[in-house]
N, C-alpha and C. Protein backbone atom coordinates (compact mmCIF):
# COMPACT_ATOMS: atom_id res chain seq x y z
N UNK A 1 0.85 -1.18 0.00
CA UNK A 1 0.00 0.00 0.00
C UNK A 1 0.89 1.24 0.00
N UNK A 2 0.39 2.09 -1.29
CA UNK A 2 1.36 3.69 -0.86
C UNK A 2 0.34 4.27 -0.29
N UNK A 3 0.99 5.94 -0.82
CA UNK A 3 0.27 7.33 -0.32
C UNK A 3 -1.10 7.56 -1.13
N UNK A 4 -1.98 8.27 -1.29
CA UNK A 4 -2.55 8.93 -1.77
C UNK A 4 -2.18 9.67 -2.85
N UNK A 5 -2.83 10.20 -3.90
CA UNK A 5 -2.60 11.26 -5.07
C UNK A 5 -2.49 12.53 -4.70
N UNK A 6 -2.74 12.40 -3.50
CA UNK A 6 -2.96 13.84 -3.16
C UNK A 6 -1.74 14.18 -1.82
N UNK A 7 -1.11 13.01 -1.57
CA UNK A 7 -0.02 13.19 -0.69
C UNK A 7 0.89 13.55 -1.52
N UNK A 8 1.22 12.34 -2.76
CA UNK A 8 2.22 12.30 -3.31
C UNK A 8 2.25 13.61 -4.16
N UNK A 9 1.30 14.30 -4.42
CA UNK A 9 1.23 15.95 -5.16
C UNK A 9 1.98 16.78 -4.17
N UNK A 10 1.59 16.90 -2.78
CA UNK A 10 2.49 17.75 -2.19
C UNK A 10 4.23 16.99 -2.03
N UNK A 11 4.06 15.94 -2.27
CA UNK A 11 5.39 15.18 -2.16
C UNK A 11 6.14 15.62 -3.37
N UNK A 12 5.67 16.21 -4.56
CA UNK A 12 6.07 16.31 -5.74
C UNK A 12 6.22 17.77 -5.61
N UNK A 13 4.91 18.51 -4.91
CA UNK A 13 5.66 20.59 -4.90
C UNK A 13 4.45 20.22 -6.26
N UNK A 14 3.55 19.67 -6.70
CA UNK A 14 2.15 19.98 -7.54
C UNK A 14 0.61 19.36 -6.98
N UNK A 15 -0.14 19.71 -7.94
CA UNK A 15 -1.58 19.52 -7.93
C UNK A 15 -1.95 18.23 -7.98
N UNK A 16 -2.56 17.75 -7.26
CA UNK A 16 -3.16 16.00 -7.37
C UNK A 16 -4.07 16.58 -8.86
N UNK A 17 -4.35 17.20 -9.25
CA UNK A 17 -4.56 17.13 -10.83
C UNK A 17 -3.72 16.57 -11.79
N UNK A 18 -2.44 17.44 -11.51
CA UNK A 18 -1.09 16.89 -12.28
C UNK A 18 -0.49 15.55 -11.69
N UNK A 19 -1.48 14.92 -10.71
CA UNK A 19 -0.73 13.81 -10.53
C UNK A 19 -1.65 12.74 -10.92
N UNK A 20 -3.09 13.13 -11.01
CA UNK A 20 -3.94 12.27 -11.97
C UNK A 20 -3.56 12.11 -13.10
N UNK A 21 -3.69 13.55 -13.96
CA UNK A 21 -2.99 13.46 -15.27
C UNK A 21 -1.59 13.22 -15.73
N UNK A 22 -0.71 12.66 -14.75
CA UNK A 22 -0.02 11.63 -14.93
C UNK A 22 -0.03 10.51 -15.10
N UNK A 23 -0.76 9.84 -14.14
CA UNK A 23 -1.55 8.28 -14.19
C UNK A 23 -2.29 8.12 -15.44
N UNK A 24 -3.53 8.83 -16.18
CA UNK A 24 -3.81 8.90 -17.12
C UNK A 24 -3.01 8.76 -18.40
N UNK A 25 -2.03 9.67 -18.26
CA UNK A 25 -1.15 9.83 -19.73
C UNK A 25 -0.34 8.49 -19.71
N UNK A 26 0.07 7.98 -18.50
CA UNK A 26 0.90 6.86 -17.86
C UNK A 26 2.16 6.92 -17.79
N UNK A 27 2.24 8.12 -17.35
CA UNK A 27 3.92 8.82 -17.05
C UNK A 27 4.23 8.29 -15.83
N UNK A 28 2.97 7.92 -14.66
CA UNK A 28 3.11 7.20 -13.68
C UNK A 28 2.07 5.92 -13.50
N UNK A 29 2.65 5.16 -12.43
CA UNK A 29 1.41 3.76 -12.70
C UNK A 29 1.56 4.19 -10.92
N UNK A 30 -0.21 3.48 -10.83
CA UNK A 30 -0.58 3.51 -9.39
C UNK A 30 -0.78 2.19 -9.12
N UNK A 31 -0.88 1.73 -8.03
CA UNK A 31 -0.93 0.50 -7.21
C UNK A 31 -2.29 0.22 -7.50
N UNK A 32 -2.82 -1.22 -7.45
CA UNK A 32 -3.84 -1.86 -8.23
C UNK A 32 -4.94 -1.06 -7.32
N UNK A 33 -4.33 -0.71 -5.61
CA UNK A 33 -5.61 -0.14 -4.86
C UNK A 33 -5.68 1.27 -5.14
N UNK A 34 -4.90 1.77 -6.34
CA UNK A 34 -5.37 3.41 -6.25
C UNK A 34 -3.91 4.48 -5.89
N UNK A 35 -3.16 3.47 -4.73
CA UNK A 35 -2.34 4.81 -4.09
C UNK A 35 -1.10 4.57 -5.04
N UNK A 36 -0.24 5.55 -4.74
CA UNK A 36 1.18 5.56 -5.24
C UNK A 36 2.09 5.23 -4.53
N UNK A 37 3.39 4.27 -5.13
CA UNK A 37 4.68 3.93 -4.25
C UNK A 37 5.40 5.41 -4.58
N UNK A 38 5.60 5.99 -3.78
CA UNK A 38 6.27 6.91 -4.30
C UNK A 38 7.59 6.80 -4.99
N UNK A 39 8.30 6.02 -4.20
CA UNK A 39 9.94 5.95 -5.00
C UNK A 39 9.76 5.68 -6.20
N UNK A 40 8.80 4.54 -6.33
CA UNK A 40 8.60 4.48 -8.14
C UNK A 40 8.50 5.42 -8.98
N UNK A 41 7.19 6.12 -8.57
CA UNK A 41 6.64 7.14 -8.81
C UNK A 41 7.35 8.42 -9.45
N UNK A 42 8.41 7.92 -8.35
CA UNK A 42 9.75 9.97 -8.23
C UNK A 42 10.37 8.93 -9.86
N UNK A 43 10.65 8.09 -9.94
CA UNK A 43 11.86 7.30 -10.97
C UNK A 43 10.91 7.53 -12.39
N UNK A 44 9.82 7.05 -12.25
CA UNK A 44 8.91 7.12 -13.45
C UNK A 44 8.49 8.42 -13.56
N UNK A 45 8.36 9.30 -13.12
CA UNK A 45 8.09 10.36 -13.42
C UNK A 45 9.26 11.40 -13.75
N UNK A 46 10.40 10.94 -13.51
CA UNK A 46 11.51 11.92 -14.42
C UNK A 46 12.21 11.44 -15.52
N UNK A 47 11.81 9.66 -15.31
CA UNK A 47 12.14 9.40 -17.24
C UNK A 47 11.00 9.43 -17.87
N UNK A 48 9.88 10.02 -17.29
CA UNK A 48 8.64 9.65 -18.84
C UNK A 48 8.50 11.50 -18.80
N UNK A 49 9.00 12.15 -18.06
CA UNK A 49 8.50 13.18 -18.44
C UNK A 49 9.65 15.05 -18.99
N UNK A 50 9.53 15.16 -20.10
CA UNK A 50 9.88 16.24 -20.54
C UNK A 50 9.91 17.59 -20.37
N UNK A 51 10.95 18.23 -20.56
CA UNK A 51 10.97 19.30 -19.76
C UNK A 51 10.08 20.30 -20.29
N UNK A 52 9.33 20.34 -21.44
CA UNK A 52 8.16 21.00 -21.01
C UNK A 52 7.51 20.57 -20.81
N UNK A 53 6.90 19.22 -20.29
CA UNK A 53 5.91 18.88 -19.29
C UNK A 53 6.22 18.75 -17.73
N UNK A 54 7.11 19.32 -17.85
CA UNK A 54 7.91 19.72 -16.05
C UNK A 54 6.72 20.53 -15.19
N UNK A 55 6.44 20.43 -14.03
CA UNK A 55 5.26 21.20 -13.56
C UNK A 55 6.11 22.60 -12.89
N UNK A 56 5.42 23.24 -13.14
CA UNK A 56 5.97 24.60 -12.68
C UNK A 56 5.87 24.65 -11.36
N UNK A 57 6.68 24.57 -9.84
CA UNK A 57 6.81 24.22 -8.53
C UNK A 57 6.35 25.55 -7.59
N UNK A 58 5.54 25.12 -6.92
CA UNK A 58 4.96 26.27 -6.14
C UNK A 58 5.70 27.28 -5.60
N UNK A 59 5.44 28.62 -5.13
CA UNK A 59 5.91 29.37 -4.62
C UNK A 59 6.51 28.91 -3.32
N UNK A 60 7.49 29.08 -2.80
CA UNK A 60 8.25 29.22 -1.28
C UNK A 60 7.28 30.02 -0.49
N UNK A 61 6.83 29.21 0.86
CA UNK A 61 6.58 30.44 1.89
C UNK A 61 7.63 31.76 1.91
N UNK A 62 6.47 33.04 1.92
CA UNK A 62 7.46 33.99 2.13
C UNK A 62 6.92 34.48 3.85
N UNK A 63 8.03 35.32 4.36
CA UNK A 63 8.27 35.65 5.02
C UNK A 63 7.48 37.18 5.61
N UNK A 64 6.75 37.59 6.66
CA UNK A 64 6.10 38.50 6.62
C UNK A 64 6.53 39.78 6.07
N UNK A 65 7.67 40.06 6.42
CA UNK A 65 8.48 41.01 6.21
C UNK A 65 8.65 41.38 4.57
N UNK A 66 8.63 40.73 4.22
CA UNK A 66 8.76 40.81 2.40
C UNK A 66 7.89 41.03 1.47
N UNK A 67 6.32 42.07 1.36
CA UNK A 67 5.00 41.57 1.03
C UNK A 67 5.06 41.22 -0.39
N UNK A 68 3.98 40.66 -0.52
CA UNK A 68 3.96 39.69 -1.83
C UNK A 68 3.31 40.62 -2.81
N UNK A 69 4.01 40.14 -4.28
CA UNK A 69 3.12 41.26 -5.18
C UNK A 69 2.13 40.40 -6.14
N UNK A 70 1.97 40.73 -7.32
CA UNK A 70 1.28 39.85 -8.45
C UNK A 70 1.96 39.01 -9.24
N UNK A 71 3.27 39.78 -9.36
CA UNK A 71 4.01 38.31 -9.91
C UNK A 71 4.60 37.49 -9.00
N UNK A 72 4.67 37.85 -7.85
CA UNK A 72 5.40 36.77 -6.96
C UNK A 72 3.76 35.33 -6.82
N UNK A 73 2.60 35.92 -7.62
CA UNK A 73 1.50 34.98 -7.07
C UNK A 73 1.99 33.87 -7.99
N UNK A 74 2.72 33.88 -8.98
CA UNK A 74 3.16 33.04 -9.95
C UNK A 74 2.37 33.19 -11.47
N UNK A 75 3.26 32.69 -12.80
CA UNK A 75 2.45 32.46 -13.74
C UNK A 75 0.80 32.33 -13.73
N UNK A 76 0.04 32.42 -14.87
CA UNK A 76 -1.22 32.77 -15.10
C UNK A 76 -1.71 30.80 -15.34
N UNK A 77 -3.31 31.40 -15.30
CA UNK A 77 -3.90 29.88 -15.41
C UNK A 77 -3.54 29.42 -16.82
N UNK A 78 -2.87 29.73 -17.81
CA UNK A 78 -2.51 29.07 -19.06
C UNK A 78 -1.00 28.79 -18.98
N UNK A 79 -0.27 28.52 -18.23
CA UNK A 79 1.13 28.58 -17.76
C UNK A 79 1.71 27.67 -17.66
N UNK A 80 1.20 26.10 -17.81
CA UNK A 80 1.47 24.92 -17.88
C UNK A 80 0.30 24.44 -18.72
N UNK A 81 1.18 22.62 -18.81
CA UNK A 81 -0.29 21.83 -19.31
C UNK A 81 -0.90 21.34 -18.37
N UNK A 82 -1.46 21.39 -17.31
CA UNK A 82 -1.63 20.73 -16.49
C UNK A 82 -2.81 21.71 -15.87
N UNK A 83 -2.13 22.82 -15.42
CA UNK A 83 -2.88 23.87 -15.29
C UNK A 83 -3.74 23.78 -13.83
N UNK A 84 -2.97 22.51 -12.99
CA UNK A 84 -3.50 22.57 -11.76
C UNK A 84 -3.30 23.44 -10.75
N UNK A 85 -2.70 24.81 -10.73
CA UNK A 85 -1.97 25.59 -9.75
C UNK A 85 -3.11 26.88 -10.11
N UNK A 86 -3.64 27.10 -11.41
CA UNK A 86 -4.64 28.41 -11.97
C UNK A 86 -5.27 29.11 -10.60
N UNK A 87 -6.39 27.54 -9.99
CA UNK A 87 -7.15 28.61 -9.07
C UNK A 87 -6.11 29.16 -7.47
N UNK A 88 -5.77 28.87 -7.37
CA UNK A 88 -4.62 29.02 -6.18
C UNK A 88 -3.87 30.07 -6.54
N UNK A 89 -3.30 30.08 -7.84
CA UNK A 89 -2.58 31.47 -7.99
C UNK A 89 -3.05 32.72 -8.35
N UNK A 90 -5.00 32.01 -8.72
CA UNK A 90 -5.94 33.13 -9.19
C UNK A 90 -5.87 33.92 -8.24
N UNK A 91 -6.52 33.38 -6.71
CA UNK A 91 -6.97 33.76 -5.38
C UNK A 91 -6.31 34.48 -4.50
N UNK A 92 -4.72 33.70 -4.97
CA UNK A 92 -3.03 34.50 -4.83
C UNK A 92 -3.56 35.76 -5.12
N UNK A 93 -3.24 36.04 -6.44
CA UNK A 93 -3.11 37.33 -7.15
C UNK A 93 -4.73 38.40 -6.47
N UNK A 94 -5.74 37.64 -6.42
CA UNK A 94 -6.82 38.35 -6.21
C UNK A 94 -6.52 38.96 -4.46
N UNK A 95 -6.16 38.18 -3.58
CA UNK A 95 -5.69 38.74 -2.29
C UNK A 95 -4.61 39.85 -2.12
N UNK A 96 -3.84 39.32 -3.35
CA UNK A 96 -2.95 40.61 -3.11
C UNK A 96 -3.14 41.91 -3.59
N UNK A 97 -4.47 41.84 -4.55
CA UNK A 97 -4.57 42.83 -5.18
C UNK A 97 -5.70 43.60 -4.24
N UNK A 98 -6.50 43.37 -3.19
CA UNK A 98 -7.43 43.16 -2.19
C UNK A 98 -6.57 44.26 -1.22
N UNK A 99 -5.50 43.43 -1.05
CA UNK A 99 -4.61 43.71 0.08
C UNK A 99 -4.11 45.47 -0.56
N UNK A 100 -3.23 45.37 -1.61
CA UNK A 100 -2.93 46.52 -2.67
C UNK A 100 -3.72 47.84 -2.37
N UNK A 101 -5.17 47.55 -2.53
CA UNK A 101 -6.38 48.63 -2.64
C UNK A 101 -6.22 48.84 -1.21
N UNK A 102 -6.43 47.99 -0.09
CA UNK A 102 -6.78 48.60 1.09
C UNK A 102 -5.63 49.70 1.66
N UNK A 103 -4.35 48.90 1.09
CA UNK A 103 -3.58 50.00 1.75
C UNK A 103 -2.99 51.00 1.06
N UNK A 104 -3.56 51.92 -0.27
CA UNK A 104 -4.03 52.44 -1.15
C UNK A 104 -4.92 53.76 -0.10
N UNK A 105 -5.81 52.76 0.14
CA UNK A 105 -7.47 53.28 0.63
C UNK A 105 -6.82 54.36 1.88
N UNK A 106 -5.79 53.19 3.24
CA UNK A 106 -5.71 53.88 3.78
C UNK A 106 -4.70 55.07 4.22
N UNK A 107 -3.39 54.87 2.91
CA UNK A 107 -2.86 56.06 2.73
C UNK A 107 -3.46 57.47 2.33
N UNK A 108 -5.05 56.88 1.71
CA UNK A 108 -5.83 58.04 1.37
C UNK A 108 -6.38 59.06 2.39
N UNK A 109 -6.76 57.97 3.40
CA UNK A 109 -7.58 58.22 4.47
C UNK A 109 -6.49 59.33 5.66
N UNK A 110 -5.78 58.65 5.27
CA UNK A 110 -4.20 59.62 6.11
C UNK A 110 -4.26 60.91 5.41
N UNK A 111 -4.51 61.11 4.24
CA UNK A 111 -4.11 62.17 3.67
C UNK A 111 -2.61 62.53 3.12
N UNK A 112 -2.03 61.11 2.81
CA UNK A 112 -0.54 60.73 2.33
C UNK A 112 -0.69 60.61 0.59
N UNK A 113 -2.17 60.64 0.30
CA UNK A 113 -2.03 61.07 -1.37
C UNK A 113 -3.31 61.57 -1.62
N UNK A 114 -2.77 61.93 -2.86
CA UNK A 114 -3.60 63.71 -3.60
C UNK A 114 -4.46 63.54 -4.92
N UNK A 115 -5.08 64.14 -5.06
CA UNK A 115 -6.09 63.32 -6.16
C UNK A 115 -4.94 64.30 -7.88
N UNK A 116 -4.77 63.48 -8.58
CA UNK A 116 -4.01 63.96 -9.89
C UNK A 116 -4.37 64.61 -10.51
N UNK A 117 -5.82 64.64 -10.66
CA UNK A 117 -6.78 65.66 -11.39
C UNK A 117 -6.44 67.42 -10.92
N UNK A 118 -6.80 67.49 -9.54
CA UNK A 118 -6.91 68.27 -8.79
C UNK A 118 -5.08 69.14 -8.54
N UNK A 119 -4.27 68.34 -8.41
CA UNK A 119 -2.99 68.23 -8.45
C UNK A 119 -2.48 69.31 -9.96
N UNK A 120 -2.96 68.67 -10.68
CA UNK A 120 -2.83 69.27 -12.08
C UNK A 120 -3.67 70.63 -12.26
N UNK A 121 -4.38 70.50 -12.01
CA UNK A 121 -5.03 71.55 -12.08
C UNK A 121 -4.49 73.12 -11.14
N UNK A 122 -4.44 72.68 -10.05
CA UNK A 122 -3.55 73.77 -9.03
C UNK A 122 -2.32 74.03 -10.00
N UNK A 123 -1.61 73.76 -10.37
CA UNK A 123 -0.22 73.80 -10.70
C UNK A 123 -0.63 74.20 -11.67
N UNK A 124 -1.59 74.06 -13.03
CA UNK A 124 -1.99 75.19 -14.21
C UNK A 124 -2.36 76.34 -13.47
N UNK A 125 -3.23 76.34 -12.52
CA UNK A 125 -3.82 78.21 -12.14
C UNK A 125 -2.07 78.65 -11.87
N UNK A 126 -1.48 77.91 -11.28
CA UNK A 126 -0.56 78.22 -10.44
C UNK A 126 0.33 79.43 -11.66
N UNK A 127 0.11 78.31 -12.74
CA UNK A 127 1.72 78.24 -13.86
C UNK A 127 0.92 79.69 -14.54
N UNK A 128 -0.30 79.50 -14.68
CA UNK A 128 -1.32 80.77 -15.31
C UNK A 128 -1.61 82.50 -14.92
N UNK A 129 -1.09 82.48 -13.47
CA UNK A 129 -0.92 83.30 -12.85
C UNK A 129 0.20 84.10 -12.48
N UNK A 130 1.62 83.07 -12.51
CA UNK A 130 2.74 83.43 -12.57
C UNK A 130 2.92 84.04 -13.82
N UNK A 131 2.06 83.53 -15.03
CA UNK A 131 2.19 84.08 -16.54
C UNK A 131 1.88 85.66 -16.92
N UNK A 132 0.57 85.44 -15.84
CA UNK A 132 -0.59 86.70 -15.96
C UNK A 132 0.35 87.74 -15.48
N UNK A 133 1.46 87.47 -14.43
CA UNK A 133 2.26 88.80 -13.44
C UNK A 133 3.62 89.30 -14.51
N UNK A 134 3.85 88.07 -15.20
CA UNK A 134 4.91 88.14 -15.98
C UNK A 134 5.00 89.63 -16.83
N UNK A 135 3.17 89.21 -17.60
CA UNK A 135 3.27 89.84 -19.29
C UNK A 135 2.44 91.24 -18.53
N UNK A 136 1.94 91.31 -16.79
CA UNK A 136 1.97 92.72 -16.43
C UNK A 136 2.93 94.12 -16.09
N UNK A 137 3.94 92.87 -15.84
CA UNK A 137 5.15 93.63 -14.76
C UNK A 137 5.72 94.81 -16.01
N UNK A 138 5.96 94.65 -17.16
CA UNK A 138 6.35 95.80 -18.57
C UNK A 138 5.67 97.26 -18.57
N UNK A 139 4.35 97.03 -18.21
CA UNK A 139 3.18 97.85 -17.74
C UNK A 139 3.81 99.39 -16.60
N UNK A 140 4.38 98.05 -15.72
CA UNK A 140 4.14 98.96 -14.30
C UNK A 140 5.66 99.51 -14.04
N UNK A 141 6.70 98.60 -14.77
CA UNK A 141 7.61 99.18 -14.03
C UNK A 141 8.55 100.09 -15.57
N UNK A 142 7.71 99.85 -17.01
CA UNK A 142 8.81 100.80 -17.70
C UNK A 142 8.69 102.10 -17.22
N UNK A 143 7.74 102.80 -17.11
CA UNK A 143 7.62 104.19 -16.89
C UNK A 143 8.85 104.50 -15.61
N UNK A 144 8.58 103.73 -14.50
CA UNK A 144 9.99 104.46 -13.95
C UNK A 144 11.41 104.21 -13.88
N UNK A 145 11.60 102.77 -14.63
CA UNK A 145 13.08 102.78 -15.22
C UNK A 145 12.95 103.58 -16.51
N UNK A 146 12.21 104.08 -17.05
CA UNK A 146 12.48 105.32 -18.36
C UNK A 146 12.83 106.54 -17.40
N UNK A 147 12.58 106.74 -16.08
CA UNK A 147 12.73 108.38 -15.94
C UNK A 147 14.19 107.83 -15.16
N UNK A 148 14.53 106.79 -14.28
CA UNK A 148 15.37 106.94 -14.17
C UNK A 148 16.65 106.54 -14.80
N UNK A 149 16.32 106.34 -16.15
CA UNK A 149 17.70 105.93 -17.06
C UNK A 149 17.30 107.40 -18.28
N UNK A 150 16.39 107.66 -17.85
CA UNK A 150 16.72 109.51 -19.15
C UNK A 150 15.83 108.91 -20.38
N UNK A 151 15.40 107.33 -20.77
CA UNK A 151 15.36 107.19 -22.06
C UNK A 151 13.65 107.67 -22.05
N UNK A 152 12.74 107.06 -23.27
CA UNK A 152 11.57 106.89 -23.98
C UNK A 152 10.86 106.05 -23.48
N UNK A 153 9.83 106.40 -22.40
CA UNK A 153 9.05 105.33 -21.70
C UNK A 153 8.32 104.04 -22.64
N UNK A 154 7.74 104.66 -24.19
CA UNK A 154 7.49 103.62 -25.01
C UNK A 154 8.03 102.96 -25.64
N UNK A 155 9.72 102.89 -25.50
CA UNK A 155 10.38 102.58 -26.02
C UNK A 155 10.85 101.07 -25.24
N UNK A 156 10.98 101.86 -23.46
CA UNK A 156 11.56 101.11 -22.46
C UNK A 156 10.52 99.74 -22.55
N UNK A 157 8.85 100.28 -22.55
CA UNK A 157 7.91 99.26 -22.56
C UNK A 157 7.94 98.57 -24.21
N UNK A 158 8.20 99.08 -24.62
CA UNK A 158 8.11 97.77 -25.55
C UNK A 158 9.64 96.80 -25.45
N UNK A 159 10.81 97.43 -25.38
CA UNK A 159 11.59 96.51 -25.61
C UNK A 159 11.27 95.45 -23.85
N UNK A 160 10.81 96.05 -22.57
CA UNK A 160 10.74 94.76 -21.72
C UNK A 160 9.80 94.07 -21.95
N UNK A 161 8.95 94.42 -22.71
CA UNK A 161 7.73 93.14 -22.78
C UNK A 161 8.13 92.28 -24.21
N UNK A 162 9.07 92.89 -24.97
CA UNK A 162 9.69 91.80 -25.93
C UNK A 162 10.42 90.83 -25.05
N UNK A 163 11.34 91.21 -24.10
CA UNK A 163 12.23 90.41 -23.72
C UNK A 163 11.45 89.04 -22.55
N UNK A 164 9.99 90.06 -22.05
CA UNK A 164 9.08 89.08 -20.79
C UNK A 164 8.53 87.86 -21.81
N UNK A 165 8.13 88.24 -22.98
CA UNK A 165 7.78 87.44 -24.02
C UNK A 165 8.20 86.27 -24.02
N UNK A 166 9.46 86.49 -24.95
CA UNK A 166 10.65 85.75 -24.92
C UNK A 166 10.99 84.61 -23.95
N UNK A 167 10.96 85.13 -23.09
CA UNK A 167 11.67 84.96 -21.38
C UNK A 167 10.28 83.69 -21.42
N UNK A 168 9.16 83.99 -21.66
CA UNK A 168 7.77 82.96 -20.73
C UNK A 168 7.88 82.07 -22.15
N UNK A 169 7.90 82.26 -23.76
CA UNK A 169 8.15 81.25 -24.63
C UNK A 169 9.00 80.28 -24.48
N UNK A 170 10.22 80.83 -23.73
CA UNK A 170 11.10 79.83 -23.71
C UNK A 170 10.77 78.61 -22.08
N UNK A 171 10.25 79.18 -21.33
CA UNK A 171 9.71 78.67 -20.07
C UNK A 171 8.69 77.21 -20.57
N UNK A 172 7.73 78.25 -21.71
CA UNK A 172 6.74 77.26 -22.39
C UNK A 172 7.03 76.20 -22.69
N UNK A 173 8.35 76.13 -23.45
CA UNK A 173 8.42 74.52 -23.85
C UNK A 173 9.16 73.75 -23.22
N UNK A 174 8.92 74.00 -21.54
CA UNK A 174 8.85 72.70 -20.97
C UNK A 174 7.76 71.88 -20.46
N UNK A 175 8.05 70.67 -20.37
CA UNK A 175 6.56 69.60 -21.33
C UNK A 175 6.90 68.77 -19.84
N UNK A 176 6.10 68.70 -18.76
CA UNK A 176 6.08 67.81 -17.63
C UNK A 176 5.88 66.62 -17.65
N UNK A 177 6.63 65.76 -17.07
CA UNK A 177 6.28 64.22 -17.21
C UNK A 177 5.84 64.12 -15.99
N UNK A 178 4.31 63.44 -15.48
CA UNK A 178 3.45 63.02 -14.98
C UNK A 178 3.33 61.72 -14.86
N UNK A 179 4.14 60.81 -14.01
CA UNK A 179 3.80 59.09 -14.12
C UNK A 179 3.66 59.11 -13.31
């Protein structure tokens, strides 16, 4: 008498699926009552089987300290032939992504992040206003650098609002990256 299909799966690091559909294909033979010898089992199952029919071996316990992401949940449910690991790494990935949002949620709730919309928007009035003082300041201050340099007050105002021009065009074409 051996183990079970379902011992010898964790004995193997796979799915008692992939250890049915071994018996089936007859990469392994089971004992007339059902269970598996394992030693056989380990021998027949690495000469009948190819390395891409190798089962892809579960994740390692991790450690609290280290949190888990979406790819650490492992490959997707089309990732082998066997395909016994899908819902486990579905539920993986779905917890962590569970986990992801909440603490998302409650950096929000802290007030540790800012909505992007809103973000963007401040920083245009912001950039719009600094613009608005720019193309005024020619206005207010040629008249008294004309009296105190002797020259042509319409002269003084046009050449500083050529140069404020200038000065905010060249400001313009910088192009913010937002990721």
């Amino acid at each position: 008498m051996g183990i079970s299909i379902r011992a010898y799966g964790r004995h193997r690091g796979v799915s008692d699926t992939a250890v049915r559909k071994a018996i089936t294909t007859g990469r392994i033979t089971a004992l007339p009552d059902g269970t598996i010898d394992a030693a056989r089992a380990d021998v027949e199952w690495a000469a009948n089987t190819t390395s891409a029919q190798a089962p892809v071996p579960r994740p390692a316990a991790r450690s609290r300290a280290a949190p888990m992401t979406i790819e650490d949940a492992g490959p997707g449910p089309a990732s082998g032939p066997s395909g016994g690991n899908s819902y486990a790494q579905a539920r993986t990935a779905n917890e962590v992504l569970k986990a992801q949002h909440h603490k998302l949620r409650i950096a929000q709730l802290r007030g540790e992040l800012i909505d992007r919309q809103q973000a963007v928007g401040q920083v245009f009035a912001l950039a719009r206003a600094e613009r608005d003082a720019w193309l005024n300041w020619p206005a207010r201050i040629s008249s008294m650098l004309a009296a105190e340099l002797g020259i042509d007050p319409h002269a003084m105002h046009v050449a500083l609002e050529r140069e404020v021009r200038q000065h905010l065009s060249e400001l313009g074409d910088f192009v913010a990256r937002l990721e």
